[in-house]
Each structure stands twice: as structure tokens, then as C-alpha cells.
Protein backbone atom coordinates (compact mmCIF):
# COMPACT_ATOMS: atom_id res chain seq x y z
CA UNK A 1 -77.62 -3.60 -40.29
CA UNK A 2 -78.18 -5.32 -43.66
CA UNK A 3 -80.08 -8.53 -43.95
CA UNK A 4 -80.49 -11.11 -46.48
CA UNK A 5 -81.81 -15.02 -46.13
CA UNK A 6 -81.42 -17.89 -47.99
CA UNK A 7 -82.35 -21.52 -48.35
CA UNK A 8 -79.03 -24.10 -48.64
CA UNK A 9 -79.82 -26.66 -51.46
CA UNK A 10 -76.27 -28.46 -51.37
CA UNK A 11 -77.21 -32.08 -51.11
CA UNK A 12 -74.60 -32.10 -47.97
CA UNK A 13 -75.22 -28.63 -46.89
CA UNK A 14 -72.82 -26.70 -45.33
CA UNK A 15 -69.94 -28.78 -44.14
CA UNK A 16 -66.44 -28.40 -43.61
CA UNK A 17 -65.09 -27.21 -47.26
CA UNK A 18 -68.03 -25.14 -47.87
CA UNK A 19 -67.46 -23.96 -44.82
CA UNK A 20 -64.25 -22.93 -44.82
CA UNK A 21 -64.68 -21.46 -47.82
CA UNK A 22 -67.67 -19.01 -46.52
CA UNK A 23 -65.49 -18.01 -43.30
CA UNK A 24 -62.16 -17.35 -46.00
CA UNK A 25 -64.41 -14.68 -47.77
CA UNK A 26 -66.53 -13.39 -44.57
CA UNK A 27 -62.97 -12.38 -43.11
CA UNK A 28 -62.52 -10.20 -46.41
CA UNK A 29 -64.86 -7.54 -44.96
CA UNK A 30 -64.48 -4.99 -42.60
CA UNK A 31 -67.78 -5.33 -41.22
CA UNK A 32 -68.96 -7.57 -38.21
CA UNK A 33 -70.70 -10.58 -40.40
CA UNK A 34 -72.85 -13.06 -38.68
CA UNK A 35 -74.90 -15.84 -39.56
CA UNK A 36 -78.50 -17.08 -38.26
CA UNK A 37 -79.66 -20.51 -38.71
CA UNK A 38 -83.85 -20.83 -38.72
CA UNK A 39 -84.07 -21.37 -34.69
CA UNK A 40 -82.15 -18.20 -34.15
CA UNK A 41 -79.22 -19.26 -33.02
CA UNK A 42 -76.47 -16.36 -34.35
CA UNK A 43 -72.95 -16.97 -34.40
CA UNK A 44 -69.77 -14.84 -35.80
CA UNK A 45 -69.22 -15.88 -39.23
CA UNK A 46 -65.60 -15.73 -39.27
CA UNK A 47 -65.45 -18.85 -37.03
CA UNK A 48 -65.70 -22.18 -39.12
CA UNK A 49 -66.28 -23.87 -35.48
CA UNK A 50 -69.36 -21.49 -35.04
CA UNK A 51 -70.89 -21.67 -38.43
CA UNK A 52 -70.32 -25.59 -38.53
CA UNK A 53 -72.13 -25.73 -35.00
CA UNK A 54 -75.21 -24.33 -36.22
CA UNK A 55 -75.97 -27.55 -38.41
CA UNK A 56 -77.08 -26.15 -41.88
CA UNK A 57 -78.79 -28.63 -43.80
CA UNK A 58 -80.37 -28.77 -47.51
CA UNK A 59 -83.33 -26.84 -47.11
CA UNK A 60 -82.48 -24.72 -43.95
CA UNK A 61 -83.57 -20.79 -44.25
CA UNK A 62 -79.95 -19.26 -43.26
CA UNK A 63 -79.92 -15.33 -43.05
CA UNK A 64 -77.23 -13.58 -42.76
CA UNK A 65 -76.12 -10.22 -40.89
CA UNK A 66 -73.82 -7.52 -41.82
CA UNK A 67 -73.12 -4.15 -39.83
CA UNK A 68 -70.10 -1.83 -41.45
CA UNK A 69 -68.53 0.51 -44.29
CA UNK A 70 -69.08 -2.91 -46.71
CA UNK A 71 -72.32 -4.70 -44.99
CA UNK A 72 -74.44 -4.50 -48.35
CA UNK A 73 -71.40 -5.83 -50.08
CA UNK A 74 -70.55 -8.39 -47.66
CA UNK A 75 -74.28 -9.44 -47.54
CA UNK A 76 -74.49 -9.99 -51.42
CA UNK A 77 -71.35 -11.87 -51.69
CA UNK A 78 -72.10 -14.27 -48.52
CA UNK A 79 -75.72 -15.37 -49.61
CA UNK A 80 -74.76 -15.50 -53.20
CA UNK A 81 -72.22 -18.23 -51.72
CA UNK A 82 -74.77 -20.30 -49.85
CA UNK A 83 -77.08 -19.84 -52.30
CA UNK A 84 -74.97 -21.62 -55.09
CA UNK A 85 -73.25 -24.20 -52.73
CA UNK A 86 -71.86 -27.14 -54.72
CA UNK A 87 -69.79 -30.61 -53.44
């Protein structure tokens, strides 16, 4: 499993458009990519319900989990995305 965390520092964190747009390219990969908020709650991150239910705030620690062919891939691309989240 490959592993990689990040702090959100979108004003409005990760809401509905940002979102969406994380699940869109987290169903791109063949591997099983999940998502861990800071109290270690871990949800599948192709469900925009799911991700949106963990709350993500500016300034929340979010790591997320990749197992598969394309989980360092997968990794990269997903926390480069909530890394540079922008309204």
C-alpha cells in the first residue's frame, strides 16, 4: 500500500466541486483509492458522499491510500490535487 498526507489550504476546503472533481480522477485508477481524514475515519474515494462526509477543512492533515498496478501513480496525482485546491 502507498501512502501520502497532506494538509488542505482551500479557504472552503473540500466541498462539493472540489470534490467531485477528486472522485472524477480517483475513478481513473485501477487501484482501490481511499482517503483518511486526521481522526481516522477512511472512506472509498470514489464516493463523493463518502469523501464529503469526512468534513475536510483548511488545515486538516488528509492522507491518502492506494493499493494496485497504479497506487504510486494514483497517490501522486490525488495529493497533488488536494494539495493545490482552489475555489
Amino acid at each position: 500500500m502507498v501512502s501520502r498526507t497532506v494538509e488542505i489550504k482551500n479557504e472552503t476546503g473540500l466541498h462539493t466541486r472540489p470534490g467531485n472533481e477528486f472522485v472524477t480522477m480517483a475513478k481513473t485508477f485501477d487501484s482501490k483509492v481511499e482517503v483518511e481524514n486526521e481522526a481516522g475515519k477512511v472512506v472509498k474515494a470514489t464516493s463523493l458522499l463518502k469523501v464529503l462526509s469526512l468534513g475536510i477543512k483548511k488545515g486538516a492533515k488528509i492522507t491518502v491510500h492506494a493499493e494496485g498496478s497504479d497506487a504510486d501513480e494514483a497517490v501522486e496525482k490525488l495529493a497533488t490535487l488536494l494539495a493545490n485546491l482552489r475555489d
